[in-house]
Protein backbone atom coordinates (compact mmCIF):
# COMPACT_ATOMS: atom_id res chain seq x y z
CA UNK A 1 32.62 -42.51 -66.96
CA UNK A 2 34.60 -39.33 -65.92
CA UNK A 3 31.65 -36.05 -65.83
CA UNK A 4 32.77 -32.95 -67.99
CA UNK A 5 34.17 -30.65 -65.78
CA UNK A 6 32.03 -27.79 -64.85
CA UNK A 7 33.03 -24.17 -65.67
CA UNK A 8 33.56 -21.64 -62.58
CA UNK A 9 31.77 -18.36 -63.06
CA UNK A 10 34.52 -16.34 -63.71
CA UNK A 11 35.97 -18.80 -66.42
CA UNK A 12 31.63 -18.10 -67.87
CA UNK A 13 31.89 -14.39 -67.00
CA UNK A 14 35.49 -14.18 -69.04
CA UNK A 15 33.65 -16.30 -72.23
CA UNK A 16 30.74 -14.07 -72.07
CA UNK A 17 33.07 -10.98 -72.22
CA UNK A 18 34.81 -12.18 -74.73
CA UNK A 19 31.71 -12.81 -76.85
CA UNK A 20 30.58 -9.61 -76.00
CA UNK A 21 33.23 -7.72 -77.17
CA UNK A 22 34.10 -10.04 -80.29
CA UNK A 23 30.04 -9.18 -81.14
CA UNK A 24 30.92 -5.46 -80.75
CA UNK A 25 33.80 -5.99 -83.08
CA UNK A 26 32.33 -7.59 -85.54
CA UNK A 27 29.06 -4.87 -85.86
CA UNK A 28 31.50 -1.74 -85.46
CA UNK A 29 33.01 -3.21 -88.67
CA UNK A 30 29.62 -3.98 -90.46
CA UNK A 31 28.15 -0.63 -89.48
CA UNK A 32 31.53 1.30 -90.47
CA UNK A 33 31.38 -0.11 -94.23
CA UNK A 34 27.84 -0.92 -94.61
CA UNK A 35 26.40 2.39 -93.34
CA UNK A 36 29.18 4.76 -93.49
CA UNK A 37 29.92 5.51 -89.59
CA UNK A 38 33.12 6.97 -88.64
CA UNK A 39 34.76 4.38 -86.12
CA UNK A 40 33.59 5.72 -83.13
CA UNK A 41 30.39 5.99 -84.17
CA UNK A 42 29.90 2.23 -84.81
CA UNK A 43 31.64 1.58 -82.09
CA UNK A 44 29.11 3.83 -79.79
CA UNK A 45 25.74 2.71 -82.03
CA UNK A 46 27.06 -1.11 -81.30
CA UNK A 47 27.35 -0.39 -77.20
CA UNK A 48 23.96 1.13 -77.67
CA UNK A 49 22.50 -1.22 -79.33
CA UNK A 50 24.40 -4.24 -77.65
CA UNK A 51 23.69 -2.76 -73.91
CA UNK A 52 19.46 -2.39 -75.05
CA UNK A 53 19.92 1.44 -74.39
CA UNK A 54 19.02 2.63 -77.69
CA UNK A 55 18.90 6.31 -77.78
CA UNK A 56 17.66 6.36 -81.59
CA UNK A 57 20.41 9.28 -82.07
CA UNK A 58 22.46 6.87 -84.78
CA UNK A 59 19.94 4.40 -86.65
CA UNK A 60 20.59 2.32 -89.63
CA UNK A 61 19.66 3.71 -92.78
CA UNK A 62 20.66 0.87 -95.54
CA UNK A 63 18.08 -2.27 -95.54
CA UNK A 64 21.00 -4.28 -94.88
CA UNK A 65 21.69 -2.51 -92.02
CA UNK A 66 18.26 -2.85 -90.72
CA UNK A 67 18.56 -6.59 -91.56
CA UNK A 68 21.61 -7.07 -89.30
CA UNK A 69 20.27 -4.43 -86.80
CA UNK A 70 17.62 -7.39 -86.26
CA UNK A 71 19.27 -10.55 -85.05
CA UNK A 72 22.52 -8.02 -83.63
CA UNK A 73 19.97 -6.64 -81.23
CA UNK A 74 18.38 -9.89 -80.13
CA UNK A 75 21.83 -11.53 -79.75
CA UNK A 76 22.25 -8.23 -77.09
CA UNK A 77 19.50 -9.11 -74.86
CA UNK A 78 21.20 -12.46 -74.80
CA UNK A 79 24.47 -11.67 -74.09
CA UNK A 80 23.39 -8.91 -71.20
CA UNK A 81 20.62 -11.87 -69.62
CA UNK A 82 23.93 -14.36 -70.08
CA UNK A 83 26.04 -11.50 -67.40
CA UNK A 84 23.09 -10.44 -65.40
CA UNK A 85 22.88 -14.51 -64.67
CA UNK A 86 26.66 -15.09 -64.24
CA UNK A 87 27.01 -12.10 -61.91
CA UNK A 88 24.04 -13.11 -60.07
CA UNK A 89 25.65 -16.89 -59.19
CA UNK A 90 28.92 -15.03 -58.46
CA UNK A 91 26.49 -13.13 -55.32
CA UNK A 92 24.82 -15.93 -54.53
CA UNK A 93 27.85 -18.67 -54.19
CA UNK A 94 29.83 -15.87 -52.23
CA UNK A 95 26.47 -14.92 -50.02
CA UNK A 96 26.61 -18.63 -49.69
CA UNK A 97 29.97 -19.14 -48.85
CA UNK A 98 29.98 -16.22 -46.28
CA UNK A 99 26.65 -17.98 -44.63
CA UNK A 100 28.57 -21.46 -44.22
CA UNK A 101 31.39 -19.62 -42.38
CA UNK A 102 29.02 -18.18 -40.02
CA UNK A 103 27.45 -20.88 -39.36
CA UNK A 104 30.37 -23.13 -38.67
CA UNK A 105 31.96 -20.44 -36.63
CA UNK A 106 28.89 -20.24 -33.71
CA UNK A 107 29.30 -22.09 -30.87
């Protein structure tokens, strides 16, 4: 029986990046209608949020807000550990690569 094929880590980084930026979509819409913030305010309290920075500057102030606030945050963590990891293969499958080379090319 045939294996799945396995993704590369840029075809993972691209899915992750894509999830990323479909999460920040989805909360600068929630937190535009739901708690009143201009565009670029969600936008900028979702890459806040999203990247664990959290300057406290823009907070939620509805108790749905808060609510979403909750799982949106954790999903952040996620999504950041998810790149952090990806990247982190990338370095090590090109630190191996380079090692290989080096080794086959001594004498």
């Amino acid at each position: 029986m045939d294996e799945p094929k396995k993704l590369s880590n840029n075809q993972t980084l691209l899915i992750i990046a894509a999830v990323a930026f479909t999460l920040l979509g989805i909360g600068a819409v929630f937190y535009h209608y739901v708690e009143g913030l201009k565009w670029l305010d969600a936008f900028y309290f979702c890459t806040i949020t999203l990247t664990t920075i959290g300057y406290g500057d823009i907070s939620p102030k509805t108790d749905l807000g808060k609510l979403f606030t909750i799982p949106y945050a954790i999903m952040g963590i996620g999504i950041l550990g998810a790149i952090i990891n990806t990247l982190n293969q990338r370095r090590l499958e090109r630190w191996k690569d380079r090692r290989e080379r080096r080794l086959s090319d001594s004498p």
